[in-house]
Every structure is written in C-alpha cells, then in structure tokens.
N, C-alpha and C. Protein backbone atom coordinates (compact mmCIF):
# COMPACT_ATOMS: atom_id res chain seq x y z
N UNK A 1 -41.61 -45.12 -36.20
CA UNK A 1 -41.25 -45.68 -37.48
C UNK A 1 -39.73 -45.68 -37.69
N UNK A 2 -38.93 -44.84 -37.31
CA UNK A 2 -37.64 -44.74 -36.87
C UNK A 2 -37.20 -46.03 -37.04
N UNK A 3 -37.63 -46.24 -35.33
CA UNK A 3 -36.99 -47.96 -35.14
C UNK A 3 -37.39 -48.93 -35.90
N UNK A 4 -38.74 -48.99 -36.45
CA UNK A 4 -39.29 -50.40 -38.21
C UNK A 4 -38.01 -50.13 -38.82
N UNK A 5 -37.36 -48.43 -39.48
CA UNK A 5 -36.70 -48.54 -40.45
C UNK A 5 -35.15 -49.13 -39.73
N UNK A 6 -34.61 -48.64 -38.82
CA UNK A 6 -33.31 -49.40 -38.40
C UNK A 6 -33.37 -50.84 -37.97
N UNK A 7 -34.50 -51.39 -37.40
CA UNK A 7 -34.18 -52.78 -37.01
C UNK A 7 -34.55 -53.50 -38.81
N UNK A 8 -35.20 -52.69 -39.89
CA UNK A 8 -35.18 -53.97 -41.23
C UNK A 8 -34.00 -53.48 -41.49
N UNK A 9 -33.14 -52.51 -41.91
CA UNK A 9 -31.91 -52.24 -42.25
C UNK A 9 -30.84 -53.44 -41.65
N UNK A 10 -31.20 -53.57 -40.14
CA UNK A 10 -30.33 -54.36 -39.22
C UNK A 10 -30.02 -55.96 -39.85
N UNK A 11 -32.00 -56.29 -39.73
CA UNK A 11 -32.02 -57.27 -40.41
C UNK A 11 -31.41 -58.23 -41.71
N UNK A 12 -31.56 -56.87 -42.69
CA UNK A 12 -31.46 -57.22 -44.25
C UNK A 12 -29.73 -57.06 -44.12
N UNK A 13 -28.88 -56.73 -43.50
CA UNK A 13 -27.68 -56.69 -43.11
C UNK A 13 -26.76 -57.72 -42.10
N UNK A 14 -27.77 -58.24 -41.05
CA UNK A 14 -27.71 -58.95 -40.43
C UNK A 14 -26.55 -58.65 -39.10
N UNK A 15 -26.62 -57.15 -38.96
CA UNK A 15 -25.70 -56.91 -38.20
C UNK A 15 -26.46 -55.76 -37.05
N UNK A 16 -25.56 -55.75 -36.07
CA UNK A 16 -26.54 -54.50 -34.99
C UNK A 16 -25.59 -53.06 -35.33
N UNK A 17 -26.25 -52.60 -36.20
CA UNK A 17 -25.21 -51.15 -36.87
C UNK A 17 -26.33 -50.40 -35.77
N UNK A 18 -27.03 -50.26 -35.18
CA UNK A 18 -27.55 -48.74 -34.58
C UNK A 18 -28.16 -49.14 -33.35
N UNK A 19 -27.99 -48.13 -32.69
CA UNK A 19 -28.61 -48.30 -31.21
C UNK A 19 -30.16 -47.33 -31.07
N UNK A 20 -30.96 -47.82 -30.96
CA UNK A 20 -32.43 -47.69 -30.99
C UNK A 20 -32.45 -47.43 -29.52
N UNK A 21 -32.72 -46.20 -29.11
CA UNK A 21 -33.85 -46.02 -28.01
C UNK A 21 -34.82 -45.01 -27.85
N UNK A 22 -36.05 -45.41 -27.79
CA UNK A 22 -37.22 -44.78 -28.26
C UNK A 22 -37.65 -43.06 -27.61
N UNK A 23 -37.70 -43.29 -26.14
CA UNK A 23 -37.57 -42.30 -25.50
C UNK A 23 -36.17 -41.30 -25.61
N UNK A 24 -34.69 -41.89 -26.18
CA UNK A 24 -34.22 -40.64 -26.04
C UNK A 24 -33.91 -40.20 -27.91
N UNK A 25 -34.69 -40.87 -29.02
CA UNK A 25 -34.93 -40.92 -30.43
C UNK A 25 -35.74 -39.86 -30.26
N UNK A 26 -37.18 -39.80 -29.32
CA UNK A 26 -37.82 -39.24 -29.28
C UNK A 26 -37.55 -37.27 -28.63
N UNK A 27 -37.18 -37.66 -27.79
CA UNK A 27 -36.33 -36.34 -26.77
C UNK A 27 -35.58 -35.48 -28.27
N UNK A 28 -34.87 -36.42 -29.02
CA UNK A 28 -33.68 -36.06 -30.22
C UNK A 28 -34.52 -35.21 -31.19
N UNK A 29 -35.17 -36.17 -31.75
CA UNK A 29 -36.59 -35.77 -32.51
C UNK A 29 -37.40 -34.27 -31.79
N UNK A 30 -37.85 -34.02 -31.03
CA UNK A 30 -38.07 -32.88 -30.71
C UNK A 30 -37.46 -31.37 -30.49
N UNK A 31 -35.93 -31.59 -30.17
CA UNK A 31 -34.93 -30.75 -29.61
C UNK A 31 -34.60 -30.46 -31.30
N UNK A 32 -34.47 -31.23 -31.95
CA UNK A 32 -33.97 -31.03 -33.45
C UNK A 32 -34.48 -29.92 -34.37
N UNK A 33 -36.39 -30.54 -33.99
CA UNK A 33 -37.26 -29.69 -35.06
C UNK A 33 -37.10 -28.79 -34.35
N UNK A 34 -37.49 -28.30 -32.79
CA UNK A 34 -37.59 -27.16 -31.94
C UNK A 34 -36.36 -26.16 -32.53
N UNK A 35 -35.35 -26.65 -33.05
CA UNK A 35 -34.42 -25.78 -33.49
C UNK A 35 -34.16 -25.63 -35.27
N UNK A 36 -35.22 -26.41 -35.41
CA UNK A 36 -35.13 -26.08 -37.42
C UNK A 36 -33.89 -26.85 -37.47
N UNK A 37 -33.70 -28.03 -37.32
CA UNK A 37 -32.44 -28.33 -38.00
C UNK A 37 -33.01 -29.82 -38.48
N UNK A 38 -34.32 -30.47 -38.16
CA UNK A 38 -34.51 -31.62 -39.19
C UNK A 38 -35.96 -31.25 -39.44
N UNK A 39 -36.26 -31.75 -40.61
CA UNK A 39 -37.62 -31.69 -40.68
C UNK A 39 -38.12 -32.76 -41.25
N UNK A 40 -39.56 -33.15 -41.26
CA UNK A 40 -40.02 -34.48 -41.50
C UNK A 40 -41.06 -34.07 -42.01
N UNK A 41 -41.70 -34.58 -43.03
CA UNK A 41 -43.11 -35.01 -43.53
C UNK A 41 -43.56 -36.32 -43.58
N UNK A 42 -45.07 -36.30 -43.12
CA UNK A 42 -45.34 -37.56 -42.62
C UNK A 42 -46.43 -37.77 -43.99
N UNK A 43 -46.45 -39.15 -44.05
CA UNK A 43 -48.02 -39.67 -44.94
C UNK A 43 -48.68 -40.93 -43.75
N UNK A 44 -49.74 -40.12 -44.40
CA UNK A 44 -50.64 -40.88 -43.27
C UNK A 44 -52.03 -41.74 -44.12
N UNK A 45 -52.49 -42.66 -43.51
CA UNK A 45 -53.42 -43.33 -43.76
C UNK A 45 -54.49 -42.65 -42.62
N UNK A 46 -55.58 -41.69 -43.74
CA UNK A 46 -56.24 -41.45 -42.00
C UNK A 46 -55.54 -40.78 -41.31
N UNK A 47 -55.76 -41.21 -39.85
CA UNK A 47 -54.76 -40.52 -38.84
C UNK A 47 -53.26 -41.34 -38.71
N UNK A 48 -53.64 -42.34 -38.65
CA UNK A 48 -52.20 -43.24 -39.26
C UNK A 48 -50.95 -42.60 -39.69
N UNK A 49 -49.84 -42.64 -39.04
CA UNK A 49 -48.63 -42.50 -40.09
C UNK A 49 -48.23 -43.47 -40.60
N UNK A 50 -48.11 -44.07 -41.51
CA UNK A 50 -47.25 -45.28 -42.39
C UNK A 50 -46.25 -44.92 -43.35
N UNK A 51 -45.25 -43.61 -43.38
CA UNK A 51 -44.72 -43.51 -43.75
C UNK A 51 -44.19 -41.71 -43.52
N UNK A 52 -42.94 -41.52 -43.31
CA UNK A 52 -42.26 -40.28 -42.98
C UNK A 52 -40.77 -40.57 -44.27
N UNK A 53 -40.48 -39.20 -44.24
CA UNK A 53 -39.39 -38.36 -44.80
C UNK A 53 -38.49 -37.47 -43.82
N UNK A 54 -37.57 -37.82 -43.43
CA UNK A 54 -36.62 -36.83 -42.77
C UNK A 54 -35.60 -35.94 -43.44
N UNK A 55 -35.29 -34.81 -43.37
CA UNK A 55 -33.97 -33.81 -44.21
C UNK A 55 -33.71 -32.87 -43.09
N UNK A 56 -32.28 -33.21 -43.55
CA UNK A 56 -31.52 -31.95 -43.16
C UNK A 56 -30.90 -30.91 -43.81
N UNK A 57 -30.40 -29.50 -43.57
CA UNK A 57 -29.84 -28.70 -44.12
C UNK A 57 -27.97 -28.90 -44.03
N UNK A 58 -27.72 -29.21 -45.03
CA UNK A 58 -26.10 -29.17 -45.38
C UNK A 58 -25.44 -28.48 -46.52
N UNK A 59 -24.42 -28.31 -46.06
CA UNK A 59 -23.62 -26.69 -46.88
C UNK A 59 -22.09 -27.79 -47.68
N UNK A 60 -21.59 -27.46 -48.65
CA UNK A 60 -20.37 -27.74 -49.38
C UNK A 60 -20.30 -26.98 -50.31
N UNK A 61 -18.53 -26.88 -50.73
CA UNK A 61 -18.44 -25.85 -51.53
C UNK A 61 -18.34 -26.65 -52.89
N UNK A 62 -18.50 -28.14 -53.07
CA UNK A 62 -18.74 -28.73 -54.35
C UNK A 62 -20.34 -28.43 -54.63
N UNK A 63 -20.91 -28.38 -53.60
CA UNK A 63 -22.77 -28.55 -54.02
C UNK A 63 -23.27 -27.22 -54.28
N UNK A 64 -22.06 -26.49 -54.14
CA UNK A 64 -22.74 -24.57 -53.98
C UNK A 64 -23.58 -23.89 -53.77
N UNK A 65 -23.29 -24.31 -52.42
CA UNK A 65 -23.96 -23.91 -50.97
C UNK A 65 -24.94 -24.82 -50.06
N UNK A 66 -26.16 -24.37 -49.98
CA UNK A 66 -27.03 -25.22 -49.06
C UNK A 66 -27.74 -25.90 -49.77
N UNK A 67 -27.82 -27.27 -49.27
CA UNK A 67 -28.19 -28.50 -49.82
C UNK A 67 -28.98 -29.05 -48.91
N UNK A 68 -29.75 -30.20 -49.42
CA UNK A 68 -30.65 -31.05 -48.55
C UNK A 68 -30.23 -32.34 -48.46
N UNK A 69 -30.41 -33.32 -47.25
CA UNK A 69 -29.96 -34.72 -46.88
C UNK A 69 -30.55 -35.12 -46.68
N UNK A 70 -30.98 -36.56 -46.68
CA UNK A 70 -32.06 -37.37 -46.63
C UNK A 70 -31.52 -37.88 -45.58
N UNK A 71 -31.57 -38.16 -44.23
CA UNK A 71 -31.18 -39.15 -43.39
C UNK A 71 -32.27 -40.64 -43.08
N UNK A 72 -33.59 -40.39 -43.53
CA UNK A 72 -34.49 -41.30 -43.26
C UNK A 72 -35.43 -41.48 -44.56
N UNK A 73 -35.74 -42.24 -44.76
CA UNK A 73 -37.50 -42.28 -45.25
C UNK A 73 -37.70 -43.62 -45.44
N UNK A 74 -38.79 -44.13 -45.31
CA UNK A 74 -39.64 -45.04 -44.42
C UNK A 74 -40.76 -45.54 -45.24
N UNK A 75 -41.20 -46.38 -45.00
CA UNK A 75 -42.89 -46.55 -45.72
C UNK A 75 -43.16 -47.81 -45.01
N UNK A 76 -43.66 -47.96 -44.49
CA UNK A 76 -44.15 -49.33 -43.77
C UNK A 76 -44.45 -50.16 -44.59
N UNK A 77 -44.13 -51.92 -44.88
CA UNK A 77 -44.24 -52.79 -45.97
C UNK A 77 -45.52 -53.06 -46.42
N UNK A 78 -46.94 -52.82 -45.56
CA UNK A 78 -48.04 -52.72 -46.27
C UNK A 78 -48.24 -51.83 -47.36
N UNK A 79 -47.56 -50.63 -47.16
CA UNK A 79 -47.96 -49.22 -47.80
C UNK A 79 -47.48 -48.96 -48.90
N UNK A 80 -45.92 -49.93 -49.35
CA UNK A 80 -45.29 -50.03 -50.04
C UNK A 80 -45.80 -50.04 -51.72
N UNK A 81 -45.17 -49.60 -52.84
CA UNK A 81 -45.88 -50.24 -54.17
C UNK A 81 -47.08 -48.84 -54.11
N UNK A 82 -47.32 -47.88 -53.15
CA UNK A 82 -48.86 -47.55 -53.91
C UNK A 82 -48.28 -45.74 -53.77
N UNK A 83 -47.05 -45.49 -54.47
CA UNK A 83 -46.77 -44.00 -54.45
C UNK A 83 -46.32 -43.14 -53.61
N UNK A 84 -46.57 -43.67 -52.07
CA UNK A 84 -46.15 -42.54 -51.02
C UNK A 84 -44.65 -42.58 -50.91
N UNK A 85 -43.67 -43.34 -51.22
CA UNK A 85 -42.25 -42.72 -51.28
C UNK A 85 -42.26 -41.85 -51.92
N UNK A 86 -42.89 -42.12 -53.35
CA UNK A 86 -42.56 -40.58 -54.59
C UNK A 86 -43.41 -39.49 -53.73
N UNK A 87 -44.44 -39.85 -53.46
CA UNK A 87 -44.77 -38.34 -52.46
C UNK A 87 -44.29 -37.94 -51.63
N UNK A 88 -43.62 -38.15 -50.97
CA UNK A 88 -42.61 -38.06 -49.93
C UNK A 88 -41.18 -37.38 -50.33
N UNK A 89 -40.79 -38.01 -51.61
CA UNK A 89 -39.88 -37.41 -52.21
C UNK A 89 -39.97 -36.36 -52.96
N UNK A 90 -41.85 -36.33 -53.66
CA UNK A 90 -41.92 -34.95 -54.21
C UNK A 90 -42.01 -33.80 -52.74
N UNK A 91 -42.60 -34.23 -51.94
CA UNK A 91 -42.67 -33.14 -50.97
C UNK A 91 -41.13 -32.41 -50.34
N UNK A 92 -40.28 -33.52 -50.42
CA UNK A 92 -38.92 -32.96 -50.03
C UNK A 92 -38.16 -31.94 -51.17
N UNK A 93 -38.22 -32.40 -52.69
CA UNK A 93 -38.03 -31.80 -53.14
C UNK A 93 -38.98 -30.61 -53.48
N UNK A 94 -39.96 -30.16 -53.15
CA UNK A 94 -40.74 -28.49 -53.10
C UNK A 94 -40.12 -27.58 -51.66
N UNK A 95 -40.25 -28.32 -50.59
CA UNK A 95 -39.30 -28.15 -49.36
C UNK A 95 -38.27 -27.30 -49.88
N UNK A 96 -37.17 -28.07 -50.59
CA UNK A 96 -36.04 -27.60 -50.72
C UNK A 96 -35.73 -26.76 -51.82
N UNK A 97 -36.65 -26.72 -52.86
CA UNK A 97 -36.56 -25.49 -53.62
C UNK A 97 -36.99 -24.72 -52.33
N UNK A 98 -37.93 -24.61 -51.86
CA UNK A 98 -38.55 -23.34 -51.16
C UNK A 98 -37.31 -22.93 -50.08
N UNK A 99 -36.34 -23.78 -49.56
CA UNK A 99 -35.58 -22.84 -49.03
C UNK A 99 -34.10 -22.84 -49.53
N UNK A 100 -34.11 -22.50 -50.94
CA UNK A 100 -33.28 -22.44 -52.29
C UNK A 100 -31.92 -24.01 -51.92
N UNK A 101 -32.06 -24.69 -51.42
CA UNK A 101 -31.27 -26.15 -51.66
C UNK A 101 -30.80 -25.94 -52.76
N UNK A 102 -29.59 -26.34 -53.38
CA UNK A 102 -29.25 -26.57 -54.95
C UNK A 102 -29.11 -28.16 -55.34
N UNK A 103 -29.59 -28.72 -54.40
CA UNK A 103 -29.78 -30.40 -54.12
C UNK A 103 -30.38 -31.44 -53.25
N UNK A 104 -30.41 -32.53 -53.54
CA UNK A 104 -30.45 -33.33 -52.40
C UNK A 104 -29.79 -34.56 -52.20
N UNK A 105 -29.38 -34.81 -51.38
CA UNK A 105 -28.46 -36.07 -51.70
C UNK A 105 -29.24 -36.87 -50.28
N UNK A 106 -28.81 -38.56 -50.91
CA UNK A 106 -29.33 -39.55 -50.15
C UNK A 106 -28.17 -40.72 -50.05
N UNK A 107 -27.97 -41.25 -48.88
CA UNK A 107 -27.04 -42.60 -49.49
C UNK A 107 -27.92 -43.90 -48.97
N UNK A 108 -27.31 -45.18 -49.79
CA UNK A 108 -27.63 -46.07 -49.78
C UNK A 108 -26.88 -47.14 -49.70
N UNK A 109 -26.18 -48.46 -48.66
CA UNK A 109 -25.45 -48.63 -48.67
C UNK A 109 -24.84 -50.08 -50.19
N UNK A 110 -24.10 -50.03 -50.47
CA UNK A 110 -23.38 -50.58 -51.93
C UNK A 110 -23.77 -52.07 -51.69
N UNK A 111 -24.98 -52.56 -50.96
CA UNK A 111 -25.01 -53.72 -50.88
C UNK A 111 -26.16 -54.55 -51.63
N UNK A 112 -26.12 -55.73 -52.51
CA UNK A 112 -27.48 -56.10 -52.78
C UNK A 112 -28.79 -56.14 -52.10
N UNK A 113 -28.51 -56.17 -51.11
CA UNK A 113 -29.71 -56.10 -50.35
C UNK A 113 -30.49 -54.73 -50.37
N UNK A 114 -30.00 -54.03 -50.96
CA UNK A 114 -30.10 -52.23 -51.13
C UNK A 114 -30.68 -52.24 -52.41
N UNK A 115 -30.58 -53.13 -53.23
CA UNK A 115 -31.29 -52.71 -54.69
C UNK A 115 -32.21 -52.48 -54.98
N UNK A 116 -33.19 -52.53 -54.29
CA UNK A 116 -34.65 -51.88 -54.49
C UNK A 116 -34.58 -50.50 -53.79
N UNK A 117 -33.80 -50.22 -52.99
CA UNK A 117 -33.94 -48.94 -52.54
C UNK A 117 -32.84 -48.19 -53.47
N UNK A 118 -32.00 -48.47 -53.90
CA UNK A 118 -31.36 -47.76 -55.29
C UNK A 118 -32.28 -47.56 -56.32
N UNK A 119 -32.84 -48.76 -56.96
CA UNK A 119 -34.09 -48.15 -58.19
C UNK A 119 -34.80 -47.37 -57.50
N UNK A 120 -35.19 -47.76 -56.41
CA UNK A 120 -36.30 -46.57 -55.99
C UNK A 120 -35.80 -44.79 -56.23
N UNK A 121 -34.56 -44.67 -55.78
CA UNK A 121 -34.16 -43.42 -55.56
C UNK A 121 -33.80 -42.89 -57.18
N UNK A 122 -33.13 -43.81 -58.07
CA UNK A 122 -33.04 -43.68 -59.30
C UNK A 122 -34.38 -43.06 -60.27
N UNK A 123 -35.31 -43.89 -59.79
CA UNK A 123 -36.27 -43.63 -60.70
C UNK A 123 -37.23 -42.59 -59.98
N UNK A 124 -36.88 -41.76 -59.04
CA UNK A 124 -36.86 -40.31 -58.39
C UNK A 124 -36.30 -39.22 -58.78
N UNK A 125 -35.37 -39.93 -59.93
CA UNK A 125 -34.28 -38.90 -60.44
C UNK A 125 -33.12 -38.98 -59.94
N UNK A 126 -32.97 -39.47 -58.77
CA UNK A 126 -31.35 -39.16 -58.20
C UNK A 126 -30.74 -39.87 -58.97
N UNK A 127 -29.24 -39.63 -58.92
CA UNK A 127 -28.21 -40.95 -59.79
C UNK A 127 -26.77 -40.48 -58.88
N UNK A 128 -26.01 -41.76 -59.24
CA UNK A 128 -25.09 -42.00 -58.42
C UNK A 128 -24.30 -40.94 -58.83
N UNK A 129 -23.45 -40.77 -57.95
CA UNK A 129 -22.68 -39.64 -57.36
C UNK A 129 -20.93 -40.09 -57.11
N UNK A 130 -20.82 -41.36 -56.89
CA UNK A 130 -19.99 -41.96 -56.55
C UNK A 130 -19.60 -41.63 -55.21
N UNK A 131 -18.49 -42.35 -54.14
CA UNK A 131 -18.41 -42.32 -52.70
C UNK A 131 -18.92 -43.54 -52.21
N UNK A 132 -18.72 -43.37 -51.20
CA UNK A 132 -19.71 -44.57 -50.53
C UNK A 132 -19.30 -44.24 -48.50
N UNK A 133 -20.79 -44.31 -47.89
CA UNK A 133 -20.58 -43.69 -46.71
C UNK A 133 -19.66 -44.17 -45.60
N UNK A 134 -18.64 -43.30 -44.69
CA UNK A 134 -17.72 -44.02 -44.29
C UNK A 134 -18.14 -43.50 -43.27
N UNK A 135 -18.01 -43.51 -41.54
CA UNK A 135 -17.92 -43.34 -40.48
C UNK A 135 -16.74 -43.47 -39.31
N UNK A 136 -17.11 -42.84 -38.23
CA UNK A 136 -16.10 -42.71 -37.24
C UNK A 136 -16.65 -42.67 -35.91
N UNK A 137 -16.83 -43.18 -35.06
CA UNK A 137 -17.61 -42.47 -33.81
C UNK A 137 -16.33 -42.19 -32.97
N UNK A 138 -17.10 -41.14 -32.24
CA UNK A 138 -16.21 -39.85 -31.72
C UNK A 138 -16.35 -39.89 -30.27
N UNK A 139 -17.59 -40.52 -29.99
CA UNK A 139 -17.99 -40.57 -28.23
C UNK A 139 -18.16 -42.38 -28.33
C-alpha cells in the first residue's frame, strides 16, 4: 500500500518525487519495526489490508519532548468515506498517549490538490502549525 500511496501523491502532483522499490521498502519496513522505530496499524477488510497508519517517535525542545509523526496513512479509494482514516487516527492517537507523546504532527503538502487531505486531518483535530516541509538529500 506504500507504493498506491506514493504513485497517487505522484500522480495528483504530476511529478516523480519518490523512488518506489518494493523489495528494498519491504527489507526497510522490517529492519525499522525489528528495532521499534516505526510502527504501523493496519485496517483490514477481513484478512484484507485496505488501509495502514505509519508513526514515528520524534523529540524537540518546542514540542516538549517525545512526540509522534505521521509519515504515512493510506486508505485505498474503495474504502474511503466509511471511517477507517478516523480509526486509524484514533488508534495512533491511544498509541501515543500510551507511550506519553505530547503530540502528533503530520504534514501535508500546501497544494490544492491536498485539500481533502487537509480537511481530513483538520476535522481529526489537527490544525495548522505553520512551516511547510522542506528537504535536502544527502546521498
């Protein structure tokens, strides 16, 4: 589901922002949780997954102390409209009380094409923060 969510991002952008490869996403994905540093909750249809939540643990001395990051969440476009983001998002936020988070933060990028995933996160409770995500690659 990974790759559904980066190639519609790609799409609705119309640009190739990420490099998708499944087997070493996958390798990443394992080495990560094996070390507690991402975690995911899945919703499933059945045995089905049609929709995951990814977080990470992050520290700042504006957020005071350990915080939670959303790097992913997903819902496959059938699944869409019937609650499992908010479950997904309630499950992240019990997550992160439980390992005292004093937040969670998510970004979204400042583009119209993003506006349904802004109300979405809005009417989750989050609200803007101001910033907007900048990058650098290093390798």
């Amino acid at each position: 589901m990974a790759g559904e969510l980066l190639a519609e991002i790609m799409a609705r952008i119309g640009e190739q922002a990420f490099n998708f490869d499944l087997a070493a996403t996958t390798d990443r994905l394992g080495t990560f949780i094996s070390q507690e540093k991402y975690f995911v909750f899945a919703a499933c249809d059945g045995e089905i997954p049609v929709g995951f939540i990814a977080l990470y643990e992050s520290y700042a001395l504006y957020a005071e102390g350990a915080f939670g990051t959303i790097p992913e969440l997903y819902v496959r476009p059938g699944y869409r409209s019937k609650e499992l983001g908010f479950q997904l998002i309630s499950q992240a936020k019990a997550f992160g009380r439980s390992r005292g988070w004093t937040r969670l933060e998510v970004t979204t990028p400042p583009l119209p094409e993003f506006d349904k995933t802004l109300a979405f996160y809005e009417r989750e409770g989050f609200a803007i923060s101001g910033g907007r995500k900048l990058k650098i690659a290093l390798q």
